[in-house]
Protein backbone atom coordinates (compact mmCIF):
# COMPACT_ATOMS: atom_id res chain seq x y z
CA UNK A 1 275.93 75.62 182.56
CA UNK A 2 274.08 75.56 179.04
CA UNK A 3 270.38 74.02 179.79
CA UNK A 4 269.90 73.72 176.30
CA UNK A 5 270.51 71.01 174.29
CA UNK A 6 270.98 69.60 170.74
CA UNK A 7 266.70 69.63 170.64
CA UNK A 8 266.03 73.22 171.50
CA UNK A 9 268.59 74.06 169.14
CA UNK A 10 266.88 72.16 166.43
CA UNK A 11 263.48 73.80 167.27
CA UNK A 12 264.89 77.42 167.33
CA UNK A 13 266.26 76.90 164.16
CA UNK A 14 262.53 75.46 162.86
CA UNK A 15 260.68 78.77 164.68
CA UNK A 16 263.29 81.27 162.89
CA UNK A 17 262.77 80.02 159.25
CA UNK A 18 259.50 78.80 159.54
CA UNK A 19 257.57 80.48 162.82
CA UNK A 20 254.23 79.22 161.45
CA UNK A 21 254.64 75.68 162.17
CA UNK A 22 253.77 74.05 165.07
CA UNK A 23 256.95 72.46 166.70
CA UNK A 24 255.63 71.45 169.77
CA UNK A 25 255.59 67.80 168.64
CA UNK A 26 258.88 67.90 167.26
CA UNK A 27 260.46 69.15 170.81
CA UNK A 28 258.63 65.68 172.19
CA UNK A 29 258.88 63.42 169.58
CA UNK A 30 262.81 64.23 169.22
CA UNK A 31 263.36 63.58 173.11
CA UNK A 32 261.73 60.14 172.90
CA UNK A 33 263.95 58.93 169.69
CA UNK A 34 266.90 60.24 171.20
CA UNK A 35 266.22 58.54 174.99
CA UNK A 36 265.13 55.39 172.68
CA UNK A 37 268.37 55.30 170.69
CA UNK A 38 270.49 55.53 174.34
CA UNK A 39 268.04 53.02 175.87
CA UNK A 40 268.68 50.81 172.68
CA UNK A 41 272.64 50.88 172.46
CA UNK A 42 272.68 49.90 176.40
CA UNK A 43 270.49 46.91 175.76
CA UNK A 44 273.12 45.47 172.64
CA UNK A 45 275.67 46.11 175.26
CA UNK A 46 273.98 43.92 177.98
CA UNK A 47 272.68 41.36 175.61
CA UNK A 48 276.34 41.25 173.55
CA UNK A 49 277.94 40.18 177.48
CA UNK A 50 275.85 37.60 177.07
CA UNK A 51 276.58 36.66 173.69
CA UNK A 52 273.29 37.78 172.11
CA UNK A 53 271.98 40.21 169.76
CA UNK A 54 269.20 42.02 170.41
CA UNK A 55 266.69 39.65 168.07
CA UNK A 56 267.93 36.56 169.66
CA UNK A 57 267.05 37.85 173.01
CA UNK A 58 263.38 38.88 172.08
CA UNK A 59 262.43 35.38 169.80
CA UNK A 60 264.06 33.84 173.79
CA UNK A 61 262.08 35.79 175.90
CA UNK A 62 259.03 34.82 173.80
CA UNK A 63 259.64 31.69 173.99
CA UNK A 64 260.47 31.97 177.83
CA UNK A 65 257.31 33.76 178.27
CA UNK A 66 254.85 30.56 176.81
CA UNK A 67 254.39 28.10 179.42
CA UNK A 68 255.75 25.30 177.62
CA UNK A 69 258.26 27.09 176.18
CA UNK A 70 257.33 26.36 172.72
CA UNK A 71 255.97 28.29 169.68
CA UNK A 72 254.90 28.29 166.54
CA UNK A 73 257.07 30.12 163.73
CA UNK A 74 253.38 32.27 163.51
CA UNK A 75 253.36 32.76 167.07
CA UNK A 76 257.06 33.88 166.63
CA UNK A 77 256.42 36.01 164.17
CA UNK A 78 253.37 37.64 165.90
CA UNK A 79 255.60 38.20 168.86
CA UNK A 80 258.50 39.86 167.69
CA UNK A 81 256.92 41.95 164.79
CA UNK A 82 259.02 40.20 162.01
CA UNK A 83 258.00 38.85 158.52
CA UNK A 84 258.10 34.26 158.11
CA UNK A 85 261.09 34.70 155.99
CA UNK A 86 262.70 36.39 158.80
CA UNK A 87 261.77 34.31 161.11
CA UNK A 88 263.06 31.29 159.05
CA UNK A 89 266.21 32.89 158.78
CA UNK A 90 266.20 33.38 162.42
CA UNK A 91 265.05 29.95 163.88
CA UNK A 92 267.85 28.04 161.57
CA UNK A 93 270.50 30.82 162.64
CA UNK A 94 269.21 30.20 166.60
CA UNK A 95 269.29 26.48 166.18
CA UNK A 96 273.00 26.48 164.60
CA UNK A 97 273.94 28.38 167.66
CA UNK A 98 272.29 25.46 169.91
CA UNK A 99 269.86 28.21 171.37
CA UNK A 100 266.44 26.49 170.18
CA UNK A 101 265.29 23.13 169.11
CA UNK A 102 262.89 22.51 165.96
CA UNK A 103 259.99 20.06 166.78
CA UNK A 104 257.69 18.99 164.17
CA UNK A 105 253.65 19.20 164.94
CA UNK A 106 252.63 15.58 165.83
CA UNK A 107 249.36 16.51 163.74
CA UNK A 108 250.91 18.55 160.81
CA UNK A 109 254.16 17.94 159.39
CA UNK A 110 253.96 21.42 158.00
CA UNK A 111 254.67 23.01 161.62
């Protein structure tokens, strides 16, 4: 059974042509990504059973975690790491889908 994999590989090749730089980092750094991009395609799986892609799920949970369940297209944004056009884009694409509800600030028609 090969213990190596597709990493180790990668670094051997690095120390062969160029055995004075340091590829420590690279043999961590490369693990993460790769564990991330498994951890990331089982997510769109779960959320996609449920109908959801993986942005709808995280502007939800946000507005799952607030205790009334209501936030600001700032707060939004702040949240889920995403520009106000995005965030536009995404509130009017939630609310065709019936997932959220646009309320107007009593105190400023702007929010």
């Amino acid at each position: 059974m090969d213990k190596h994999d597709e990493v180790d590989r990668v670094v051997a090749a690095w120390r062969t042509q160029r055995p004075d730089f340091d590829v420590e980092p690279l043999e961590i750094f490369s693990r993460f990504l790769r564990v991330n991009r498994h951890f990331t395609k089982l997510r769109k799986a779960v959320y996609a059973r449920h109908g959801l892609e993986t942005w709808e799920f995280e502007m939800l949970a946000a507005l799952r975690r607030d205790p009334a369940h209501i936030l600001t297209a700032g707060q939004l944004m702040k949240d889920t790491f995403v520009s106000s056009g995005t965030i536009t884009n995404r509130i009017d694409r939630m609310q065709d889908r019936g997932l959220v509800k646009r309320k107007s600030a009593p105190d400023d028609g702007r929010v």
